[in-house]
Protein backbone atom coordinates (compact mmCIF):
# COMPACT_ATOMS: atom_id res chain seq x y z
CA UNK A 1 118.18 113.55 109.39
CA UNK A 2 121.85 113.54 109.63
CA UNK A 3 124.26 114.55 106.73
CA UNK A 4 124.58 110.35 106.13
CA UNK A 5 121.32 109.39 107.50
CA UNK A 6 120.04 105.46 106.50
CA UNK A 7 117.54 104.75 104.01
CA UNK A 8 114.72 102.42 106.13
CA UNK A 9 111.03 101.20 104.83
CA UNK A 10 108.53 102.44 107.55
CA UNK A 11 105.30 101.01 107.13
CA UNK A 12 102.20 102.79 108.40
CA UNK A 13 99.15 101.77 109.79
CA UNK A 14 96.85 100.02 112.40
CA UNK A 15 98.46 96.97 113.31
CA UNK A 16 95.95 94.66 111.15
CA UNK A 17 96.84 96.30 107.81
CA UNK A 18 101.05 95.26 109.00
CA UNK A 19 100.08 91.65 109.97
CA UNK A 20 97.98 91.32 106.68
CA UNK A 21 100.90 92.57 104.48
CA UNK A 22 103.15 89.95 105.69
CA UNK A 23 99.99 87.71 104.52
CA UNK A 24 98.96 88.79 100.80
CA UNK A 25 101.77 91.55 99.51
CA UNK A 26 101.95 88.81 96.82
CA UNK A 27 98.65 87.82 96.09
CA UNK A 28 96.69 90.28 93.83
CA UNK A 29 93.18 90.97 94.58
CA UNK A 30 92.76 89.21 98.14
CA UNK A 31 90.22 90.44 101.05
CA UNK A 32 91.79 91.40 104.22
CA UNK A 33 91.01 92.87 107.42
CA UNK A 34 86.98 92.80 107.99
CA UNK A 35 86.42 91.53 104.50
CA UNK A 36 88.07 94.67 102.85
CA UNK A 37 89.68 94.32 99.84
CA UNK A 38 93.57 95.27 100.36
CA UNK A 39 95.79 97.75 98.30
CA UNK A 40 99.68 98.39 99.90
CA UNK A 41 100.18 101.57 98.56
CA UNK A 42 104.03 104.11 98.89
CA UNK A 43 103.56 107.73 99.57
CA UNK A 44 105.38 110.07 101.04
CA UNK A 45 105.39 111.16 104.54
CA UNK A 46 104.20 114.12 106.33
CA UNK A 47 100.82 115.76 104.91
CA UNK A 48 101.29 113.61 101.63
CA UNK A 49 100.27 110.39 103.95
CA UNK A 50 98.00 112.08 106.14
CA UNK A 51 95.86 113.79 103.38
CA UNK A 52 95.82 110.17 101.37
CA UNK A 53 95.06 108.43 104.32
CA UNK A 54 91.65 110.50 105.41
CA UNK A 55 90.79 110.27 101.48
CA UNK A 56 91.31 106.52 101.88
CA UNK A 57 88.93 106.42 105.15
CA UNK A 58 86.43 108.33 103.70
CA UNK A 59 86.09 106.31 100.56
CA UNK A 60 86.01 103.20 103.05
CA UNK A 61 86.60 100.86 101.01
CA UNK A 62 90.07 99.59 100.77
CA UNK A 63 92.13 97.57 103.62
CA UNK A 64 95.16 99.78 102.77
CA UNK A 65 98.39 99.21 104.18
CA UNK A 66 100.97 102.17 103.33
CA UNK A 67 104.87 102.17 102.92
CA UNK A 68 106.64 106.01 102.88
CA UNK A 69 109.30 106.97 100.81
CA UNK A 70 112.98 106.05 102.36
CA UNK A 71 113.92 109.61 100.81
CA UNK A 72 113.27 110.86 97.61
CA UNK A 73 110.95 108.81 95.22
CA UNK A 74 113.64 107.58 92.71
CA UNK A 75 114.59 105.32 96.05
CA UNK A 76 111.88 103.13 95.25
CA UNK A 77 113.26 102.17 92.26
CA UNK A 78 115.88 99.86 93.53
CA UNK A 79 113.15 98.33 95.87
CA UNK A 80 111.16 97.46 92.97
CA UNK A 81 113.52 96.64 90.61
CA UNK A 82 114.97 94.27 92.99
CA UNK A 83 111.41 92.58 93.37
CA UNK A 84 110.45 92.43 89.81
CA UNK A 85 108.53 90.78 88.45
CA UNK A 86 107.40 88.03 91.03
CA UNK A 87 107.40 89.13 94.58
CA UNK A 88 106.44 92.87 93.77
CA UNK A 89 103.95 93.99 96.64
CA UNK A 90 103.44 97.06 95.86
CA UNK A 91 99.88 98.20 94.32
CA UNK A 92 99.64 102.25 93.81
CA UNK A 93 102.92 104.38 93.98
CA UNK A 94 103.04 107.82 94.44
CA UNK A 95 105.73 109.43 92.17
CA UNK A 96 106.91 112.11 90.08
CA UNK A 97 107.71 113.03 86.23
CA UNK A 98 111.48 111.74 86.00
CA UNK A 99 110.70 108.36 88.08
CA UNK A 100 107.41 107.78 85.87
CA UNK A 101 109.85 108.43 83.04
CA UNK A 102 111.94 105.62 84.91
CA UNK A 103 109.00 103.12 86.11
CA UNK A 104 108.22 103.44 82.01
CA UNK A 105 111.50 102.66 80.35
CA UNK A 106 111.30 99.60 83.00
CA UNK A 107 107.77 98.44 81.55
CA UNK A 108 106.44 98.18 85.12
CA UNK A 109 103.23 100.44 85.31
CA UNK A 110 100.10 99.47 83.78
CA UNK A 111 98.55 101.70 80.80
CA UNK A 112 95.60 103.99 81.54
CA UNK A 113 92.08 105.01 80.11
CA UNK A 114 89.47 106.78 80.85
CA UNK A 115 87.34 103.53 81.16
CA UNK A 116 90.06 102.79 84.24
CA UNK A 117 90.14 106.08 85.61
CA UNK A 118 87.13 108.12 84.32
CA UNK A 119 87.57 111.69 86.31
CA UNK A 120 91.30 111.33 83.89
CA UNK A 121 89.58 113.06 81.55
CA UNK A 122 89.31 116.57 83.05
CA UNK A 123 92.98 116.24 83.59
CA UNK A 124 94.92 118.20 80.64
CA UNK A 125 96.70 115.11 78.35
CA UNK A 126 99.40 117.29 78.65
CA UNK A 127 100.11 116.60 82.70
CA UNK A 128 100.48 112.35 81.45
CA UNK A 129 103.11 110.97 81.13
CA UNK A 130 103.14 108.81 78.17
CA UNK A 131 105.23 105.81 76.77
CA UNK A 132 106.66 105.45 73.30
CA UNK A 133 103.79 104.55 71.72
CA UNK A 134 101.84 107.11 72.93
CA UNK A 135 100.02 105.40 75.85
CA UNK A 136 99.15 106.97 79.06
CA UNK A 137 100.74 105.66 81.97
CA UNK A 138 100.28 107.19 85.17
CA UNK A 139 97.25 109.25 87.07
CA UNK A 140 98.38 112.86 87.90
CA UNK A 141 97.10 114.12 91.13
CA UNK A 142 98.50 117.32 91.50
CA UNK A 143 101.70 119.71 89.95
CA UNK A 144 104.46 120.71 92.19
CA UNK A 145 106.85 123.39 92.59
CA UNK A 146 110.61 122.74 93.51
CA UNK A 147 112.63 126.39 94.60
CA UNK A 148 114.47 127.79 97.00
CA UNK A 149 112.95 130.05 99.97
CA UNK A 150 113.20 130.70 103.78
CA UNK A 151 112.05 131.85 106.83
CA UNK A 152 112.05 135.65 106.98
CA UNK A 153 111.86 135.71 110.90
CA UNK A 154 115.46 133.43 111.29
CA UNK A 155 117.47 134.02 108.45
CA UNK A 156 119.76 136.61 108.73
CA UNK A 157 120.14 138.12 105.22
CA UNK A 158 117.81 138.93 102.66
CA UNK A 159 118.67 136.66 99.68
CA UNK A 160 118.00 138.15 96.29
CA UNK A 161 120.86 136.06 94.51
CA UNK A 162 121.91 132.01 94.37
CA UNK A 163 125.21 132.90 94.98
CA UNK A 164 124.12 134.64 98.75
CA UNK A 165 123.99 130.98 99.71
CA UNK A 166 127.71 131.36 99.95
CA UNK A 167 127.22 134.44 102.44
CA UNK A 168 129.07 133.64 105.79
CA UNK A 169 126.08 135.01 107.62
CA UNK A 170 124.43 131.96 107.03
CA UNK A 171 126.22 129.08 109.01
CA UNK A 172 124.27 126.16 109.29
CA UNK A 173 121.39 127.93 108.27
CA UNK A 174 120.64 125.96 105.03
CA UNK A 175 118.79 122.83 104.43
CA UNK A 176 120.12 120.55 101.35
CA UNK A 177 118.31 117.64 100.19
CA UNK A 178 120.25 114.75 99.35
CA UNK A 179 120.85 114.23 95.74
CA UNK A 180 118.13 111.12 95.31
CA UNK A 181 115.45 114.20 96.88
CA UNK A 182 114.42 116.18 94.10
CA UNK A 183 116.37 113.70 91.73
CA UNK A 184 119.13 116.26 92.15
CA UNK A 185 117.34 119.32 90.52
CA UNK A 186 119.00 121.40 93.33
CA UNK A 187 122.39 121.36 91.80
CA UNK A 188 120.94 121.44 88.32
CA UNK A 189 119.82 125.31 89.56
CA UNK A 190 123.77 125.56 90.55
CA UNK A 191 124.92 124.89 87.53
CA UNK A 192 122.07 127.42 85.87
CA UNK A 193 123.57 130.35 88.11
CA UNK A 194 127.43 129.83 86.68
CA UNK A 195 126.42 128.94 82.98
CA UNK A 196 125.64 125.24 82.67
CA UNK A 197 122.70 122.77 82.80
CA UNK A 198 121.66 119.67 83.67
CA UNK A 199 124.12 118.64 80.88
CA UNK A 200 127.05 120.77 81.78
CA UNK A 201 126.96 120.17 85.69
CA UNK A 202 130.88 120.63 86.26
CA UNK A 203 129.66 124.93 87.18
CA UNK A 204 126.96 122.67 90.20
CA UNK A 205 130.31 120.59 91.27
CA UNK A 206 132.28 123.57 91.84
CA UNK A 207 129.68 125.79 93.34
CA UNK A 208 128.31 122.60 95.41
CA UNK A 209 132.05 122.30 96.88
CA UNK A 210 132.44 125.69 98.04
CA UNK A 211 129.29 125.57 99.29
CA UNK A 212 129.65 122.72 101.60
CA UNK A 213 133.36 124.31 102.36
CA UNK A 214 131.83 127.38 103.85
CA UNK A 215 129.86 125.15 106.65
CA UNK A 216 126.93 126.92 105.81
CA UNK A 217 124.78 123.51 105.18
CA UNK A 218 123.60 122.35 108.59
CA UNK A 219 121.58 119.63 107.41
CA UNK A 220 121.34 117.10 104.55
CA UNK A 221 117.82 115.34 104.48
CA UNK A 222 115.83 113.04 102.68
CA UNK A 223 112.54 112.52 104.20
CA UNK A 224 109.79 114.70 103.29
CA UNK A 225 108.81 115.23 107.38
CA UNK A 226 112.80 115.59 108.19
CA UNK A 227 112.91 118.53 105.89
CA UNK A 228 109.38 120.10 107.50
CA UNK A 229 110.73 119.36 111.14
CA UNK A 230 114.29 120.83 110.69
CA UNK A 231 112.71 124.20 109.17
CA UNK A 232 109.61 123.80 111.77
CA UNK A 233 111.80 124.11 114.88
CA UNK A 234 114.30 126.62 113.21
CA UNK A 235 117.67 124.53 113.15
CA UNK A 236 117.80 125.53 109.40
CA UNK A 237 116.15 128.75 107.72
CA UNK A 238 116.89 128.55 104.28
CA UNK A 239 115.73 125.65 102.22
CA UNK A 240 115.13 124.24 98.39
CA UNK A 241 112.42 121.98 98.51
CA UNK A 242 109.16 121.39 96.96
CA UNK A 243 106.55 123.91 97.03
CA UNK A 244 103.65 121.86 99.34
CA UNK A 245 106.00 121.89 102.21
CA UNK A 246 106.25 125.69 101.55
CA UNK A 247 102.85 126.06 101.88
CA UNK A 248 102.49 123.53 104.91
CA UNK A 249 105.69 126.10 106.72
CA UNK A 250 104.06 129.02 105.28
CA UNK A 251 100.78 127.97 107.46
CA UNK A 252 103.08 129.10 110.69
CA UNK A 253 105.69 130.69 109.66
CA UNK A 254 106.45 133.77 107.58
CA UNK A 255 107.55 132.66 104.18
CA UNK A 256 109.71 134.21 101.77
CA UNK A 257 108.95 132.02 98.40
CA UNK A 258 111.88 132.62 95.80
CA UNK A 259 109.83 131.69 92.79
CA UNK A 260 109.72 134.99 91.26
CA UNK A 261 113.11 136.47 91.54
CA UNK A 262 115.19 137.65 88.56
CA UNK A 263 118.29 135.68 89.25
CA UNK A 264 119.97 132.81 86.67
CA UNK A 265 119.89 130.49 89.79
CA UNK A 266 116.86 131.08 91.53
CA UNK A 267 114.70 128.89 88.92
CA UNK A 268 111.40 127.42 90.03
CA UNK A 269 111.30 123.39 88.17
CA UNK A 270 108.00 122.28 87.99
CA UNK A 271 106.71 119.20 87.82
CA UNK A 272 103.75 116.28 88.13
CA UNK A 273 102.85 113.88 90.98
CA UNK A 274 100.10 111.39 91.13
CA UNK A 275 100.18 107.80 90.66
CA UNK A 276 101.80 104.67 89.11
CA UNK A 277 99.84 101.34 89.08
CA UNK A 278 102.06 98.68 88.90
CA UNK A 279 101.70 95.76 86.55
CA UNK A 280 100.67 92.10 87.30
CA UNK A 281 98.88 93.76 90.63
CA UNK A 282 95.25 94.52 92.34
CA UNK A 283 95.19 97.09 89.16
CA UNK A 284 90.99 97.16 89.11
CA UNK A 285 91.31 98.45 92.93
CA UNK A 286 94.26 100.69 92.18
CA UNK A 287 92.52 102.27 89.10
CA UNK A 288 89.50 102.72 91.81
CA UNK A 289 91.02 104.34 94.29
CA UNK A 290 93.03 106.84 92.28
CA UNK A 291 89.93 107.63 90.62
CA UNK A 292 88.69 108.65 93.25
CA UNK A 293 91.14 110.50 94.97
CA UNK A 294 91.63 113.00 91.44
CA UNK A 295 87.65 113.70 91.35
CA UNK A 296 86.69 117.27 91.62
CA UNK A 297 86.03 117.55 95.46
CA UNK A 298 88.43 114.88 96.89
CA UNK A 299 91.12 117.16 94.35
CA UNK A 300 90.09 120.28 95.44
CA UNK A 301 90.71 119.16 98.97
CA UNK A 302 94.08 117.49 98.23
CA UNK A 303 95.57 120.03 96.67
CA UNK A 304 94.68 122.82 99.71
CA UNK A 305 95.54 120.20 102.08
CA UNK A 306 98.82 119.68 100.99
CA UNK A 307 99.73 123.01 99.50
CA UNK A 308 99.71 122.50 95.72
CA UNK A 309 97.38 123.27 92.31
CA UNK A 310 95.52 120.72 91.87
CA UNK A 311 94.90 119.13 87.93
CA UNK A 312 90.84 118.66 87.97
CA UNK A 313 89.89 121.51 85.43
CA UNK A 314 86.54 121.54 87.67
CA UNK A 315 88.95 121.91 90.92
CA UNK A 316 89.99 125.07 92.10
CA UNK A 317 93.23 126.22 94.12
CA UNK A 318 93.36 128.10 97.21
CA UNK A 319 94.94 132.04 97.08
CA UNK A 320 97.89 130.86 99.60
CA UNK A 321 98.98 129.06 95.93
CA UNK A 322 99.94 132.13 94.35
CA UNK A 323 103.56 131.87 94.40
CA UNK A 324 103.50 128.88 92.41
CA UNK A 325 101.13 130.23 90.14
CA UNK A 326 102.22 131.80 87.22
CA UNK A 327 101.19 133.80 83.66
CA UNK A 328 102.66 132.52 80.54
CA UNK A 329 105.16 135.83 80.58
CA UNK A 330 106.30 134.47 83.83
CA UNK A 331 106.92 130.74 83.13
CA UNK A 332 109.10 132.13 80.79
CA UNK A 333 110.72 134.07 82.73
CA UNK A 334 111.22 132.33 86.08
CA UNK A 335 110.43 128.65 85.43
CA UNK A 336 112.68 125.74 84.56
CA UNK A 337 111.73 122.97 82.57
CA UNK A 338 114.33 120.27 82.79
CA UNK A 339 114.89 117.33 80.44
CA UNK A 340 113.20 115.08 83.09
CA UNK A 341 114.07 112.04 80.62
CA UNK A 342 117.86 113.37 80.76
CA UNK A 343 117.77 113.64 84.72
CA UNK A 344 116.19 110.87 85.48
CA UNK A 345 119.28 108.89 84.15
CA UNK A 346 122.27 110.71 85.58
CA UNK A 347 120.87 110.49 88.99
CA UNK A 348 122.74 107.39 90.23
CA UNK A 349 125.86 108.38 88.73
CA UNK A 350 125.49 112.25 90.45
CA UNK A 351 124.53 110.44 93.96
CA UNK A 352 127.87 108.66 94.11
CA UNK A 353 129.86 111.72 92.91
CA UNK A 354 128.52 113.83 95.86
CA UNK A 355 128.88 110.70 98.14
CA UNK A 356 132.15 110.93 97.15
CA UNK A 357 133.26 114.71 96.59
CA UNK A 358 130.72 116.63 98.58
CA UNK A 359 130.05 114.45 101.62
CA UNK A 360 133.60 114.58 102.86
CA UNK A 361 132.82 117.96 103.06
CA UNK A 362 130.10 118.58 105.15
């Protein structure tokens, strides 16, 4: 990624699944490929799409073309919006709390029950998100952390504080997502550090300017494998992203994981991922599928494939999860719980202020 990189669909998959897309995106419920029935299903990249994709072989039963994330996954959004409601061809999305919260208010995702998704009910009620009335509308899959860390054998300084990002030691050492990644949490942790929150975020404006006047962002990404790559081959060393590709680095690299550090700044937000199925689609086949990916075993193995804790009470999570596990004492002390609701609404209007005020910048 570059610090203005351009957002692009890249479909995956054998070349079959493409030329059946172009086919049946918008007709619900058709056979494809060797009599298959097909689901077109958005994920993100890296181990997200290569852990759903060996799930989806070893169930064997769905055709299943898959779209990644151009970025963050509030920049589906647009895509769907723009779609809605006749020429939608997406089946299963793969998402987080604030754009649930979004896909919601938008009345595009179908409502849930056990009957549709039986393994739902070893997932606490408390992970789903729900609608106004009380109706569950989306399948959780696994909880994620979002927090700073970095590589203890590149980066030159030991940081114990938020504001060390601002050390001059660390030229182009430090990864920033773009706003839409994250739906912007990053600079909601700015404004933490200097007194604010994700409703006072003039404290993140001012800290997010001096930070891109000291030159020592060298890259702005917004691809889930851009952000693994740059801090793979050591162009950056310092990083706030979300806690799987901490794990996936951590795998190779010695990781310092900043979720436990007594600083206003240093937060760690946590939040849900799973699914979306989206209305007036192959819902029966969606339900199916997600049902099986959040059963016990096929959880289990998620969640230590791709570095997170998994939400199947009868699933357990792996030891290399214990910086993102915490006691009560110390979600109180070190975690964040934004007003994902709040967030999820400001983002557009805080992605054209940074086009505007921080990008000139860089």
């Amino acid at each position: 990624m570059t610090h203005t990189p351009t957002r692009r669909q890249v479909l995956v998959g054998g070349s079959s699944a493409i030329a059946a897309a172009g086919l049946t995106a918008t007709m619900p419920g058709i056979r494809r490929a060797f009599g298959k029935e097909g689901l077109t299903v958005v994920e993100w990249g890296g181990p997200y799409v290569e852990g759903m994709k060996e799930l989806a072989n070893k169930q064997g039963k769905y055709d299943v073309t898959w779209e990644l994330h151009a970025g963050g996954a509030a920049a589906i959004l647009p895509k769907i919006k723009s779609q809605w409601p006749d020429n939608v061809k997406y089946d299963l999305v793969a998402a987080w709390t604030p754009v649930f919260l979004s896909m919601v208010r938008e009345d595009w995702v179908e409502t849930v029950t056990v009957k549709d998704v039986p393994n739902l009910a070893d997932v606490p009620e408390a992970l789903i998100t729900k609608d106004d009335k009380g109706n569950l509308k989306n399948i959780p899959r696994n909880t994620n952390s979002i927090y700073f860390g970095y590589r203890k054998d590149l980066c030159p300084i030991e940081i114990k504080s938020i504001e060390d990002l601002l050390n001059p030691k660390l030229k182009g050492q430090i990864l920033w997502p773009d706003p839409f990644y994250n739906t912007n949490i990053q600079m909601v942790f700015l404004a933490l550090a200097r007194g604010g929150n994700e409703r006072n975020m003039e404290p993140a404006w001012e800290f997010m300017k001096q930070l891109a006047k000291s030159g020592n962002i060298g890259r702005v990404f917004k691809t889930e494998t851009d952000s693994i790559n740059s801090m793979s081959t050591g162009e950056t060393s310092v990083a706030i992203i979300n806690g799987a590709n901490f794990i996936q680095l951590a795998r190779k690299f010695p990781i310092v994981h900043l979720t436990k550090v007594d600083d206003p700044g240093l937060k760690t937000a946590i939040a849900v991922e799973g699914w979306a199925v989206l209305k007036g689609r192959n819902t029966k086949a969606a339900f199916d599928f997600a049902n099986y990916t959040i059963g016990p075993e096929h959880n289990a193995w998620w969640a230590g494939h791709g570095g997170f804790p998994p939400v199947n009470s009868k699933a357990k999570a792996s030891e290399e999860l214990a910086p993102q596990v915490f006691t009560d004492e110390e979600l109180k002390k070190y975690a964040y719980f934004p007003d994902w609701d709040y967030v999820s609404k400001q983002v557009d209007g805080w992605v054209k202020r940074f086009e505007q005020e921080i990008v000139p910048l860089l």
